[in-house]
N, C-alpha and C. Protein backbone atom coordinates (compact mmCIF):
# COMPACT_ATOMS: atom_id res chain seq x y z
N UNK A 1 65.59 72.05 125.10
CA UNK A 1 66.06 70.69 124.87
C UNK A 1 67.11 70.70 123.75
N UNK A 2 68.33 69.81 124.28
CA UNK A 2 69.68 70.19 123.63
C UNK A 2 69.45 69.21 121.84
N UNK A 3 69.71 70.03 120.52
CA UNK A 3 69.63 69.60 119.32
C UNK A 3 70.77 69.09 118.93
N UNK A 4 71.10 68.22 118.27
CA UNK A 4 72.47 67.63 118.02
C UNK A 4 72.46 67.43 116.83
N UNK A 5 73.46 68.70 115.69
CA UNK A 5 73.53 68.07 114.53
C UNK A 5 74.85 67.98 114.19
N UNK A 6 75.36 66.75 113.34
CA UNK A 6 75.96 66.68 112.65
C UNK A 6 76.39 66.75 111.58
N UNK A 7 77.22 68.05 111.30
CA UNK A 7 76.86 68.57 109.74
C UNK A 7 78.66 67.73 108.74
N UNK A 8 78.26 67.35 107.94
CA UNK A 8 78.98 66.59 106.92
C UNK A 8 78.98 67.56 105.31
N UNK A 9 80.49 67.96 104.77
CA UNK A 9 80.14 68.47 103.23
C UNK A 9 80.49 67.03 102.52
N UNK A 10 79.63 67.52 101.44
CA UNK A 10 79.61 66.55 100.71
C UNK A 10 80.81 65.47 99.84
N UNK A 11 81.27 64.60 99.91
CA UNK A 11 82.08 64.18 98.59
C UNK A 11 82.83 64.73 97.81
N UNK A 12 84.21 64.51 97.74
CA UNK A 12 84.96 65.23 96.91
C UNK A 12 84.25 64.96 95.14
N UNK A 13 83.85 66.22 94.69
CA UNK A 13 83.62 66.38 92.57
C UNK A 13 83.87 66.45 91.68
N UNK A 14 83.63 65.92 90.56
CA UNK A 14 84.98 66.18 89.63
C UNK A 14 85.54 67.97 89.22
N UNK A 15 84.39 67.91 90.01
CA UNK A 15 84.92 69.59 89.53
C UNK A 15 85.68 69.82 90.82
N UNK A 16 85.25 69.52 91.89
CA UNK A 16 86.47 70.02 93.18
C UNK A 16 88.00 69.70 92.49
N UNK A 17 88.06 68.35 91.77
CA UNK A 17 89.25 67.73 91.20
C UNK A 17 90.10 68.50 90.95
N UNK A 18 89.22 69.48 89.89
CA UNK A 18 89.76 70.12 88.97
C UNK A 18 90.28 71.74 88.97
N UNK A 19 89.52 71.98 89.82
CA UNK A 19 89.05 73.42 90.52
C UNK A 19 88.42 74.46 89.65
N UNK A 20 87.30 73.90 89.26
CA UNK A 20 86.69 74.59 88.99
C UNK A 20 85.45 74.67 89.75
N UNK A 21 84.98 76.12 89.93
CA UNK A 21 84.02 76.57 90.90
C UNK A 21 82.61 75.70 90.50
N UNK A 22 81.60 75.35 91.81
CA UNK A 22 80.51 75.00 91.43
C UNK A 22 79.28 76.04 91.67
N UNK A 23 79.27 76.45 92.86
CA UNK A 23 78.69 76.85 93.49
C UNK A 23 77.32 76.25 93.28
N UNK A 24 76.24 76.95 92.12
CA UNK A 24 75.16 76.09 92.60
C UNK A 24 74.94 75.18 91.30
N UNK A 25 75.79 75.10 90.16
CA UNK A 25 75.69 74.04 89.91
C UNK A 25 76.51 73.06 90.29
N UNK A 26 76.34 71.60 89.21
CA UNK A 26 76.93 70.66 89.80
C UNK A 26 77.96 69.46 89.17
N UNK A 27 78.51 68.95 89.61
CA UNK A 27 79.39 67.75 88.71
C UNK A 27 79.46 66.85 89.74
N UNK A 28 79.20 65.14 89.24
CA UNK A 28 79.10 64.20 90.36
C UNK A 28 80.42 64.14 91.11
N UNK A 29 80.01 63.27 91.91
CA UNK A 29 81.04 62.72 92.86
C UNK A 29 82.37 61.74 92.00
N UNK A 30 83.59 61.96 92.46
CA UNK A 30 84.74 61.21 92.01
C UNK A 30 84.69 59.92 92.77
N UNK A 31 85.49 59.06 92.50
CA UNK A 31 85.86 57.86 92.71
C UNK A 31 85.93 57.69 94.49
N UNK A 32 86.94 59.21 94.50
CA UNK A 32 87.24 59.12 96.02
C UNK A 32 85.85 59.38 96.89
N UNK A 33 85.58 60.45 96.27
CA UNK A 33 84.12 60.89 96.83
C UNK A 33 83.08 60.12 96.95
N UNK A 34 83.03 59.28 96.69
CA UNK A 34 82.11 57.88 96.74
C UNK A 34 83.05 57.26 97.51
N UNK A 35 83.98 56.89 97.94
CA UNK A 35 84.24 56.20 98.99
C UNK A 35 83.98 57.34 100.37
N UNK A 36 84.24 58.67 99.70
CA UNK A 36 84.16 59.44 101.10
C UNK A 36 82.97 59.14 101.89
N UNK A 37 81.95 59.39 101.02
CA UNK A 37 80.57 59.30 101.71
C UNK A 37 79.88 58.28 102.36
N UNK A 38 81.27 56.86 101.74
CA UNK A 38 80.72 55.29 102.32
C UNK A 38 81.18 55.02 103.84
N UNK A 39 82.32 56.34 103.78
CA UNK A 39 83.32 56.07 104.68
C UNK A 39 82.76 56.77 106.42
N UNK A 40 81.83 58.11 105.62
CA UNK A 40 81.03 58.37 106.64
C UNK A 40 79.47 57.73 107.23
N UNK A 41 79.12 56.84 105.99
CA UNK A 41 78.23 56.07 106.48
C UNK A 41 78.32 54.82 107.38
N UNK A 42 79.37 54.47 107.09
CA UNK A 42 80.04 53.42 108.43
C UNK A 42 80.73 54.32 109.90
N UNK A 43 81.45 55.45 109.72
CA UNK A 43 81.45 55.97 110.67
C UNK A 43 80.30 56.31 111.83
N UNK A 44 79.01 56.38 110.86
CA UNK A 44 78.05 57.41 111.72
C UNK A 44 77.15 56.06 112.12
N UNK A 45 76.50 55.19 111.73
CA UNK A 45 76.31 53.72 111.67
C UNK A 45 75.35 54.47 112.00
N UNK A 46 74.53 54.76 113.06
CA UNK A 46 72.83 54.42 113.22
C UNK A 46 72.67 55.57 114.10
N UNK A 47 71.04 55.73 114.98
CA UNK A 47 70.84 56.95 116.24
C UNK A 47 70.58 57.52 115.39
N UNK A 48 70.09 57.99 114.24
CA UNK A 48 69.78 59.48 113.69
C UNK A 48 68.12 59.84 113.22
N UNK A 49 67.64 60.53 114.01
CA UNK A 49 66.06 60.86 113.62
C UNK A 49 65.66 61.60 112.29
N UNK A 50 66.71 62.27 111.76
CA UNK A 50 66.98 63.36 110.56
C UNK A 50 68.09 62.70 109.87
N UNK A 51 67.76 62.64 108.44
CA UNK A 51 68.81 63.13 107.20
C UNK A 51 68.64 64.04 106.42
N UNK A 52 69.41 65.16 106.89
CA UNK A 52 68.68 66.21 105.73
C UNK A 52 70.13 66.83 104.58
N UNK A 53 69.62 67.26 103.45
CA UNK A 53 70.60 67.62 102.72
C UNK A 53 70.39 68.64 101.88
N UNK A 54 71.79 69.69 101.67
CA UNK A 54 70.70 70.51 100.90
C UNK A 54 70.64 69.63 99.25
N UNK A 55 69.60 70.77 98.37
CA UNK A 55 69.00 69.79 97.39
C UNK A 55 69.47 69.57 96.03
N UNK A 56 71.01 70.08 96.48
CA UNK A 56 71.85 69.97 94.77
C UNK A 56 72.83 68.64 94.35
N UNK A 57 72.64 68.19 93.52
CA UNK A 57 72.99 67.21 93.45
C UNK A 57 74.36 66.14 93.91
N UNK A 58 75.27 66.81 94.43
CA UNK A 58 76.64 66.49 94.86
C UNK A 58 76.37 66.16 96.03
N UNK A 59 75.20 67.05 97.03
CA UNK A 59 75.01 66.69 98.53
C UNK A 59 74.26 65.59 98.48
N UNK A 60 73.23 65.59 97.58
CA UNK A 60 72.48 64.20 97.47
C UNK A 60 72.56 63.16 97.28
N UNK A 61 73.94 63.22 96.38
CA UNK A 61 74.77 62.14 96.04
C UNK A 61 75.09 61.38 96.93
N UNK A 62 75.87 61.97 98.02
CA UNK A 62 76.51 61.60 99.08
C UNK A 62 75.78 61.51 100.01
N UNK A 63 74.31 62.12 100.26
CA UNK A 63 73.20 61.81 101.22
C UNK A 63 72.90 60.49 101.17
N UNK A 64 72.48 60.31 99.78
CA UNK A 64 71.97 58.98 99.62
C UNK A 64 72.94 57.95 99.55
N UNK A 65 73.96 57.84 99.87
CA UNK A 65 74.90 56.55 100.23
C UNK A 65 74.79 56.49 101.60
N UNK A 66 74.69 57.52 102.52
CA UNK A 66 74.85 57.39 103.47
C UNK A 66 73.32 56.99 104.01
N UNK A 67 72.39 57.57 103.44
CA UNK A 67 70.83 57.24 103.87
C UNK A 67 70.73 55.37 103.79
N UNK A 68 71.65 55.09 102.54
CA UNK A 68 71.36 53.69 102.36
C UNK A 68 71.89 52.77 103.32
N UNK A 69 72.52 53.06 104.24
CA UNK A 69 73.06 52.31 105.31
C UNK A 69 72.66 52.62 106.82
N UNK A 70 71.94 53.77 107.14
CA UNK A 70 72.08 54.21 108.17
C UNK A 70 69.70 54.18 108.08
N UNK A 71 69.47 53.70 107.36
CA UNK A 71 68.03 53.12 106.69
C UNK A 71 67.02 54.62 106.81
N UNK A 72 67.70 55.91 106.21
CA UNK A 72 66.49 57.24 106.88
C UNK A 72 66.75 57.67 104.97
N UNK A 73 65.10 58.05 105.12
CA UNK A 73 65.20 58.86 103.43
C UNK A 73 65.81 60.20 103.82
N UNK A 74 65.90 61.18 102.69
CA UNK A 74 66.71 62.68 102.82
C UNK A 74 65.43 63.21 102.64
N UNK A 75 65.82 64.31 103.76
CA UNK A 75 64.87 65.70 103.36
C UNK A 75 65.52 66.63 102.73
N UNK A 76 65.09 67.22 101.38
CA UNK A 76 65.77 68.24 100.86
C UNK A 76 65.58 69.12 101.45
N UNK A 77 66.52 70.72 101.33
CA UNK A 77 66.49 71.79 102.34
C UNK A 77 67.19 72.74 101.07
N UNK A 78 66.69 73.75 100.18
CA UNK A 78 67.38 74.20 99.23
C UNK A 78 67.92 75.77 100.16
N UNK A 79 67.76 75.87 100.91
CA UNK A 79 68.48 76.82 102.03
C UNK A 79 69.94 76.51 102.54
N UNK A 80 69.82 75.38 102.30
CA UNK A 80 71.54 74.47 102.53
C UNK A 80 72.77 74.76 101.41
N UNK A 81 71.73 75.03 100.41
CA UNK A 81 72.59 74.77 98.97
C UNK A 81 74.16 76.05 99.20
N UNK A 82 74.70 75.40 98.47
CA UNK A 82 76.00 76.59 98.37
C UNK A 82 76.11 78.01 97.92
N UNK A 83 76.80 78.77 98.01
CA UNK A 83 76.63 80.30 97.44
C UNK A 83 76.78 80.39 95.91
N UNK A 84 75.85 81.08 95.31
CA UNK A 84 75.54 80.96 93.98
C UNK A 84 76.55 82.16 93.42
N UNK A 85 77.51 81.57 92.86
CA UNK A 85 78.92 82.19 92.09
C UNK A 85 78.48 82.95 90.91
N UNK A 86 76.99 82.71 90.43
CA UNK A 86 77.07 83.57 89.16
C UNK A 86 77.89 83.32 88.46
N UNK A 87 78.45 84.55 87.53
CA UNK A 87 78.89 84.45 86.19
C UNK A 87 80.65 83.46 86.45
N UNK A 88 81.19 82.97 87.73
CA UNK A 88 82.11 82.39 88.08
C UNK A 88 81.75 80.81 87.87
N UNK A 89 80.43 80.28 87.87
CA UNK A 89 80.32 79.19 87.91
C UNK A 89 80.28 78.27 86.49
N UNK A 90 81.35 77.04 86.95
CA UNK A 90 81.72 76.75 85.70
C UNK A 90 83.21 77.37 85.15
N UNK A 91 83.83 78.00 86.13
CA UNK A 91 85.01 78.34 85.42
C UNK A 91 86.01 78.14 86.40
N UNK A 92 87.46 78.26 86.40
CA UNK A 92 88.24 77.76 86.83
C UNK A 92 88.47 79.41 87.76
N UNK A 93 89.12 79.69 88.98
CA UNK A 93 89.49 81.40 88.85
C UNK A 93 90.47 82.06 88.04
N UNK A 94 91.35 81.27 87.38
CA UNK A 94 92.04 81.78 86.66
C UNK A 94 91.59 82.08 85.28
N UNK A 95 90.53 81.39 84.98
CA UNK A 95 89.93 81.86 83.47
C UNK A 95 89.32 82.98 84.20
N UNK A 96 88.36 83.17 85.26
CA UNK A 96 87.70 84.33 85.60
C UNK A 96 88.78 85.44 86.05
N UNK A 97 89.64 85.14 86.20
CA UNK A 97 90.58 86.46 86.50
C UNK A 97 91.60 86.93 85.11
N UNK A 98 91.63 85.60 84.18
CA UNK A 98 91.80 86.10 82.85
C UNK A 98 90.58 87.49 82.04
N UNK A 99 89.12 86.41 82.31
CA UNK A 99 88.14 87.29 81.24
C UNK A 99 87.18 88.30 82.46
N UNK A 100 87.64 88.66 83.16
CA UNK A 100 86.86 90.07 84.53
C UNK A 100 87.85 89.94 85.09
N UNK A 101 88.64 90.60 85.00
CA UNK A 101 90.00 90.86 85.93
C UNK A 101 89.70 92.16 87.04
N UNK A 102 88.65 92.97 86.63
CA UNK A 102 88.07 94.01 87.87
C UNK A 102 86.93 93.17 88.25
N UNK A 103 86.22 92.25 88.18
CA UNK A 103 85.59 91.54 89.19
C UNK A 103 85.92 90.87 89.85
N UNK A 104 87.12 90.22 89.21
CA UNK A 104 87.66 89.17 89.83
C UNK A 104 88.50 89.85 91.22
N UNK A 105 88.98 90.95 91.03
CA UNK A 105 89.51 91.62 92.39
C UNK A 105 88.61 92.08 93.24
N UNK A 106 87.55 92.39 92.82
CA UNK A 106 86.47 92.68 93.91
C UNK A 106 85.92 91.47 94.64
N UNK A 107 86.09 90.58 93.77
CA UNK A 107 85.34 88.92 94.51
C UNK A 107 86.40 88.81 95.36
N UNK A 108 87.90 89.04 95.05
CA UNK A 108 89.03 88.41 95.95
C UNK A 108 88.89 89.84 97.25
N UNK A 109 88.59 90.38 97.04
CA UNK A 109 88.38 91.82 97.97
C UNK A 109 87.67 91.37 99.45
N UNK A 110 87.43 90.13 99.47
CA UNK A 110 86.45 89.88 100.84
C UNK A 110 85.78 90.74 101.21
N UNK A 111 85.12 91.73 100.47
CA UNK A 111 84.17 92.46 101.08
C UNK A 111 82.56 91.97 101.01
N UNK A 112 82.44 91.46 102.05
CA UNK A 112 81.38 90.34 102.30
C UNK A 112 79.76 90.67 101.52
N UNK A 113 79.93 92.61 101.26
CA UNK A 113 78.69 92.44 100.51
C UNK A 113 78.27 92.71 98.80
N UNK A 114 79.71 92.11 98.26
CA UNK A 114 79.99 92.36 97.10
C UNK A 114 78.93 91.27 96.11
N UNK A 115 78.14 91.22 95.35
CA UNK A 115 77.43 90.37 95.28
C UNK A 115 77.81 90.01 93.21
N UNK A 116 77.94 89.08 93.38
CA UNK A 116 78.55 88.59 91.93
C UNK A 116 77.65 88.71 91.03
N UNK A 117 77.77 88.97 89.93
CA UNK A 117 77.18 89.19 88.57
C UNK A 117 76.21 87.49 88.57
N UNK A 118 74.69 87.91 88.87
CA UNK A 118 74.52 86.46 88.38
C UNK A 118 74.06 85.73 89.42
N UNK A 119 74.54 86.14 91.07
CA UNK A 119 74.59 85.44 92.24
C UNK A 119 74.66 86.16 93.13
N UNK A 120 75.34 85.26 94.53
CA UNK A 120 74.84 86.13 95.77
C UNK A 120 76.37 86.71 96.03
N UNK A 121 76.29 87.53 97.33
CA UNK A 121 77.31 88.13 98.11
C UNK A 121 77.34 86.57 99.21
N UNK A 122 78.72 87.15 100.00
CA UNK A 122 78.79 86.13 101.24
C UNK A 122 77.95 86.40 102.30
N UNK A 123 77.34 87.36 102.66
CA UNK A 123 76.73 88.09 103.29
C UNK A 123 74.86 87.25 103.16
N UNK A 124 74.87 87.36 102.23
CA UNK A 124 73.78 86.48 101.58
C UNK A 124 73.68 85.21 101.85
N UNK A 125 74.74 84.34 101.48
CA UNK A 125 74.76 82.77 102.13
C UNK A 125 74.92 82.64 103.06
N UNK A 126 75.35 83.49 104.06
CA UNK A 126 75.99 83.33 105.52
C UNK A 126 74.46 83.68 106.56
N UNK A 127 73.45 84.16 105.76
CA UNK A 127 72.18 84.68 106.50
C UNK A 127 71.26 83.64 105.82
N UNK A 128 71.35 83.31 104.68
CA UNK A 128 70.60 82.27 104.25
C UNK A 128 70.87 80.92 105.12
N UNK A 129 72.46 80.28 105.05
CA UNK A 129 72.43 79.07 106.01
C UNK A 129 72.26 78.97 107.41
N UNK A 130 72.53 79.98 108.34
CA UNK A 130 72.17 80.20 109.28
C UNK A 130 70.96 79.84 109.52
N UNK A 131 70.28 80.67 108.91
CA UNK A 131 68.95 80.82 109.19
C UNK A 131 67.67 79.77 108.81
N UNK A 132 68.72 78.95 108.01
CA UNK A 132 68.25 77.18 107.57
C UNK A 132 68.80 76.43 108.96
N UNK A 133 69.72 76.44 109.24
CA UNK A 133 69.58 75.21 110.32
C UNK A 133 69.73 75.66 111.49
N UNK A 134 69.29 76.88 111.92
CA UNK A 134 68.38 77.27 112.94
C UNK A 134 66.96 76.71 112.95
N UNK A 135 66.47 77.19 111.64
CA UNK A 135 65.09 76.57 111.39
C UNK A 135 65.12 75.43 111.67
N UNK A 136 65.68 74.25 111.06
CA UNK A 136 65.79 73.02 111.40
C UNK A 136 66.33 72.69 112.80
N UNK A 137 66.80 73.02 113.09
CA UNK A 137 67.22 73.06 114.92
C UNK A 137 66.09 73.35 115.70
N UNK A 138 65.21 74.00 115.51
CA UNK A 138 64.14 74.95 116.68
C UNK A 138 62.85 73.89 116.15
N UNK A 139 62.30 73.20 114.55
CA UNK A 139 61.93 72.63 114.61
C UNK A 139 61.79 70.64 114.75
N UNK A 140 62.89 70.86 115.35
CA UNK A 140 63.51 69.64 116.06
C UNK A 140 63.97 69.54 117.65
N UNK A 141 63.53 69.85 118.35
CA UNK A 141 64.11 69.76 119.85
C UNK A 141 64.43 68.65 120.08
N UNK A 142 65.52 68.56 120.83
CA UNK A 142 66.08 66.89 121.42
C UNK A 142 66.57 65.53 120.46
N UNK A 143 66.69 66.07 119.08
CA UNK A 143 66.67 65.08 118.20
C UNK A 143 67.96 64.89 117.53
N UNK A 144 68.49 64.58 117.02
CA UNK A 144 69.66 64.08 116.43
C UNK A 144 69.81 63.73 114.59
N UNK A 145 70.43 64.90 114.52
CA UNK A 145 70.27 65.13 112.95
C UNK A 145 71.58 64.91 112.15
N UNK A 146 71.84 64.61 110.99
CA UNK A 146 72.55 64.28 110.36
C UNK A 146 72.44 65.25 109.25
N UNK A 147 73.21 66.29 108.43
CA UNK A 147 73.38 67.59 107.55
C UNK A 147 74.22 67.09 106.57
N UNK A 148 73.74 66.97 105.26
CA UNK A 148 75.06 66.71 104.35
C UNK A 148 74.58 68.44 103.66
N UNK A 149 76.19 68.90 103.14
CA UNK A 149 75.65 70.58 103.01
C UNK A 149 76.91 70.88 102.27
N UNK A 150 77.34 71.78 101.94
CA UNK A 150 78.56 72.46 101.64
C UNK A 150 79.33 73.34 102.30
N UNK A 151 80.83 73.39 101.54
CA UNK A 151 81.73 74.20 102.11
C UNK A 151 81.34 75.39 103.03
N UNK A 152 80.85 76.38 101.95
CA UNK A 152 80.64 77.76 102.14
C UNK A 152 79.47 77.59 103.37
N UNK A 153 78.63 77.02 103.21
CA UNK A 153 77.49 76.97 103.72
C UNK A 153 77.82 76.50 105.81
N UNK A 154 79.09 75.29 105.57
CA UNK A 154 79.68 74.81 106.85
C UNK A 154 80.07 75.46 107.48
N UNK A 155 80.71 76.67 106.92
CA UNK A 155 81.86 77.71 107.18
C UNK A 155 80.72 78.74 108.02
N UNK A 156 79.79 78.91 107.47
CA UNK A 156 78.81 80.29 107.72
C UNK A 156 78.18 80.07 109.46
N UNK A 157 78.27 78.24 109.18
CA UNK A 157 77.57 78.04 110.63
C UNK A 157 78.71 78.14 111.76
N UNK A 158 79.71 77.85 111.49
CA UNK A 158 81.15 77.90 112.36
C UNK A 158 81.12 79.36 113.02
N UNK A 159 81.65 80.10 111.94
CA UNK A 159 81.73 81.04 111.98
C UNK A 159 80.62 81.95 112.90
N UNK A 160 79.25 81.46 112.67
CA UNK A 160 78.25 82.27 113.59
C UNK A 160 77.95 81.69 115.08
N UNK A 161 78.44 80.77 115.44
CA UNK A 161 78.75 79.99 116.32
C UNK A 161 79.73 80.28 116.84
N UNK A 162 80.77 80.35 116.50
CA UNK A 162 81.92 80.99 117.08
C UNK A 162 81.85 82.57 117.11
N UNK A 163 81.39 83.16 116.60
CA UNK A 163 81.00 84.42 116.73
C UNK A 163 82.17 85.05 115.88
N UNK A 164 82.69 84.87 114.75
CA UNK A 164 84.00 85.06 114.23
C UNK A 164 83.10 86.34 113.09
N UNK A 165 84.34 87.11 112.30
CA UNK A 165 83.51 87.40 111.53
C UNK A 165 83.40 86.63 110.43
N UNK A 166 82.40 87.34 110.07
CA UNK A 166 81.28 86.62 108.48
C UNK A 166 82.32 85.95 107.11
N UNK A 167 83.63 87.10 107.03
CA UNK A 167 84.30 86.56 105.60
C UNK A 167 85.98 86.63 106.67
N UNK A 168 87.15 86.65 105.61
CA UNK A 168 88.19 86.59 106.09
C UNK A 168 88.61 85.52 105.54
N UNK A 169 90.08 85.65 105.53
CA UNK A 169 90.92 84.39 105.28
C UNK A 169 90.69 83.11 106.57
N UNK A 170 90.30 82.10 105.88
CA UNK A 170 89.96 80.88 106.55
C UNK A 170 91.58 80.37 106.95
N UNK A 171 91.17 80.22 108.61
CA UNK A 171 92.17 79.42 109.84
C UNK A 171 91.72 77.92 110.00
N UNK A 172 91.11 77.77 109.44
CA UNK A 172 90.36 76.17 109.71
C UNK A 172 90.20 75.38 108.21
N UNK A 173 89.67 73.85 108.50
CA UNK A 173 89.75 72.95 107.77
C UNK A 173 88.46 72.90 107.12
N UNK A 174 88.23 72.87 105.97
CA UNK A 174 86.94 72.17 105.79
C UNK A 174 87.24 70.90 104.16
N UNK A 175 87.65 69.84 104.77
CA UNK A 175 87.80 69.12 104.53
C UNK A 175 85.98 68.12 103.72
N UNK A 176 86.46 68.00 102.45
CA UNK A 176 85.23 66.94 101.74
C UNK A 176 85.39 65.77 102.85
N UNK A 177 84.05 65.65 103.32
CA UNK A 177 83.91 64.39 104.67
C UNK A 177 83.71 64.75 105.72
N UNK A 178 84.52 65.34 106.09
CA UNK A 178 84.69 65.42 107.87
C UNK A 178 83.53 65.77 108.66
N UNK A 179 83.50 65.25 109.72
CA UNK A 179 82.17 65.16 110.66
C UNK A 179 82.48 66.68 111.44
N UNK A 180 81.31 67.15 111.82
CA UNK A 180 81.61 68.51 112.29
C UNK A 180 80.23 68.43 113.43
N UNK A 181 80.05 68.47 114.43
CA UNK A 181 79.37 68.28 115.48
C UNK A 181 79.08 69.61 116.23
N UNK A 182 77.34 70.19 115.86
CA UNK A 182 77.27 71.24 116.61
C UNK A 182 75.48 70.77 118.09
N UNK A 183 75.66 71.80 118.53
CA UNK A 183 74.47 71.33 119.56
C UNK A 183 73.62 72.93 119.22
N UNK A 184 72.61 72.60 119.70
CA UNK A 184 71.32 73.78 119.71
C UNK A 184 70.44 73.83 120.97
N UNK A 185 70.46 75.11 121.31
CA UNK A 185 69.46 74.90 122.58
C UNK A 185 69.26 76.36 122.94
N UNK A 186 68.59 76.89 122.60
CA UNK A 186 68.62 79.03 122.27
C UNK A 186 69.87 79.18 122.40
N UNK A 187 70.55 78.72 121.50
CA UNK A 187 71.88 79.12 120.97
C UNK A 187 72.68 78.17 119.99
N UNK A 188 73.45 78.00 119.73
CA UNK A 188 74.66 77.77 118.52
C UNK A 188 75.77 76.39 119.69
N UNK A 189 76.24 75.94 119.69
CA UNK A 189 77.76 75.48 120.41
C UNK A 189 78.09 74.51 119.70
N UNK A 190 79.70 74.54 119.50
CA UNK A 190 80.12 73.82 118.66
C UNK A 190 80.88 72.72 119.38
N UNK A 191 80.13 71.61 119.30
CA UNK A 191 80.78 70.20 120.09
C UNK A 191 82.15 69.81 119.63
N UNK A 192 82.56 69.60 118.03
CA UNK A 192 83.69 69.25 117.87
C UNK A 192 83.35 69.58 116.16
N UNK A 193 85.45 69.80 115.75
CA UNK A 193 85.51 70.26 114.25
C UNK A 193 86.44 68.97 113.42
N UNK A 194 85.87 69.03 112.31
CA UNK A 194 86.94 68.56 111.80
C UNK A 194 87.46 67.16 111.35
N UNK A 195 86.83 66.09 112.14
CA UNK A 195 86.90 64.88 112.79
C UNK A 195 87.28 64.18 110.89
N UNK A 196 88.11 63.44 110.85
CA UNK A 196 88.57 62.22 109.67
C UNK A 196 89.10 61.52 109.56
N UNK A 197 89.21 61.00 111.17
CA UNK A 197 89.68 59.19 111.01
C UNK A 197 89.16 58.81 110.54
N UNK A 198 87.92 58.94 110.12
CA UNK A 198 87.38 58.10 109.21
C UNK A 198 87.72 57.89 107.74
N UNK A 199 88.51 58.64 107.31
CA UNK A 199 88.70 59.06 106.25
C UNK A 199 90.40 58.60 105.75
N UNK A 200 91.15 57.72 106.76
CA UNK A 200 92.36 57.64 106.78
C UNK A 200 92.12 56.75 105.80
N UNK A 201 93.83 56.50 104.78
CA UNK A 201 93.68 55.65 103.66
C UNK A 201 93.12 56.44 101.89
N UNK A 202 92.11 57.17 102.36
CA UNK A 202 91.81 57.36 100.71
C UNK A 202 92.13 58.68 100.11
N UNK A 203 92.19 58.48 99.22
CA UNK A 203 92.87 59.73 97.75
C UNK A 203 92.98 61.26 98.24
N UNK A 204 91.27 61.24 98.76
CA UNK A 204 91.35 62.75 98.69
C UNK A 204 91.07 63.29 100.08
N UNK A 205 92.93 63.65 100.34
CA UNK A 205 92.28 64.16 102.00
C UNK A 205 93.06 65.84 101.74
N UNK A 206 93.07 66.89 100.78
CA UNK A 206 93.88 67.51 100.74
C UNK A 206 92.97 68.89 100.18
N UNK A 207 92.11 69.37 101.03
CA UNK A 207 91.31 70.36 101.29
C UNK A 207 91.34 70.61 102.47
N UNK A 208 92.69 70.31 103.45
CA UNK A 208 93.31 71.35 104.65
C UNK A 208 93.31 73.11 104.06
C-alpha cells in the first residue's frame, strides 16, 4: 500500500542568513522563514495523517506553524536531524578554512567517509536518514505524511531514490520551503521536486 510523504526543509535561519554552518545546532527562524513556513501551511491546507519533524529546533519551528493550521501535533524523529559538522559548527567555512586549512580540504574532498572532528561523515547521515523515513514509511502504509527535515538529510533521500551517488557536487535545488513529494511501497519513487509557487513574493528564495 502506496505511502505518500511530503518532505519540506525547514525555514530559512539566521544562521542560513549568514552562512554560518548549523548542522546540529541551532539559530531560529528569520523573518522570511516564518513567512516560509506560513506559506507552506496554506499551501498544504489539510489530508495529512502524520506531522513529523526531525527534533532540532529550526525544524520545529517551522513544524509547529504549520501543525497550527493544518490542526496535527509533531512527532519528533531525532533520525531526521541534520549531519553533525562537529568542530565546523558555529563557524562560517571561511573561518574553518582560515583555523584547519588540512581539514578543511578533506571536508571539501567529498570523500563521503571522511568523518569530521566532533561529528559524522556523509556516509553516516545518508544511512541514518534513509533509514528514518523508511522506518516511518513501512510503519505507515497508505497514509499521508507531512516531513519537516533538513537540507542534507532531503538530499540523502533524493539521492537514494534516484539511485545517484551518496556525495558529489549537487545538480538540484534544495531550496528553504519547497515541497518535495516522494511515494513508498517496497521501494523509494519520487513523485515531484522542488515545487515553490508557494513561495512567490518573499525575501528568501535564493538557495537554488
Amino acid at each position: 500500500m502506496k505511502t505518500i510523504i511530503i518532505v519540506v526543509r525547514h525555514g530559512e535561519t539566521e544562521w542560513n542568513a549568514i552562512g554560518k554552518q548549523q548542522g546540529q545546532l541551532d539559530s531560529p527562524l528569520t523573518a522570511s522563514g516564518i513567512k516560509q513556513a506560513e506559506a507552506i501551511a496554506k499551501a498544504v491546507t489539510s489530508g495529512f495523517d502524520l506531522l513529523v519533524s526531525s527534533d532540532l529546533g529550526r525544524a520545529v519551528q517551522t513544524a509547529q506553524i504549520i501543525g497550527e493550521h493544518i490542526g496535527l501535533d509533531i512527532i519528533q524523529e531525532p533520525g531526521l536531524r541534520e549531519r553533525h559538522l562537529g568542530m565546523i559548527q558555529g563557524h562560517t567555512m571561511a573561518e574553518f578554512q582560515e583555523q584547519h586549512p588540512i581539514k578543511y580540504e578533506k571536508f571539501k574532498s567529498e570523500d563521503p567517509d571522511f568523518v569530521i572532528p566532533e561529528g559524522e561523515s556523509v556516509r553516516q547521515r545518508y544511512e541514518r536518514g534513509v533509514e528514518a523515513f523508511t522506518r516511518i514509511a513501512k510503519a505507515n502504509p497508505g497514509k499521508r505524511i507531512l516531513v519537516v527535515t533538513h537540507g542534507g538529510i532531503l538530499e540523502s533521500l533524493l539521492r537514494h531514490t534516484l539511485q545517484m551517488p551518496i556525495h558529489g557536487k549537487r545538480t538540484f535545488s534544495l531550496v528553504n520551503g519547497s515541497l518535495n513529494t516522494f511515494s513508498y511501497d517496497d521501494g523509494w519513487t519520487l513523485e515531484s521536486w522542488g515545487l515553490i509557487a508557494h513561495l512567490q513574493g518573499l525575501n528568501a528564495l535564493d538557495d537554488f
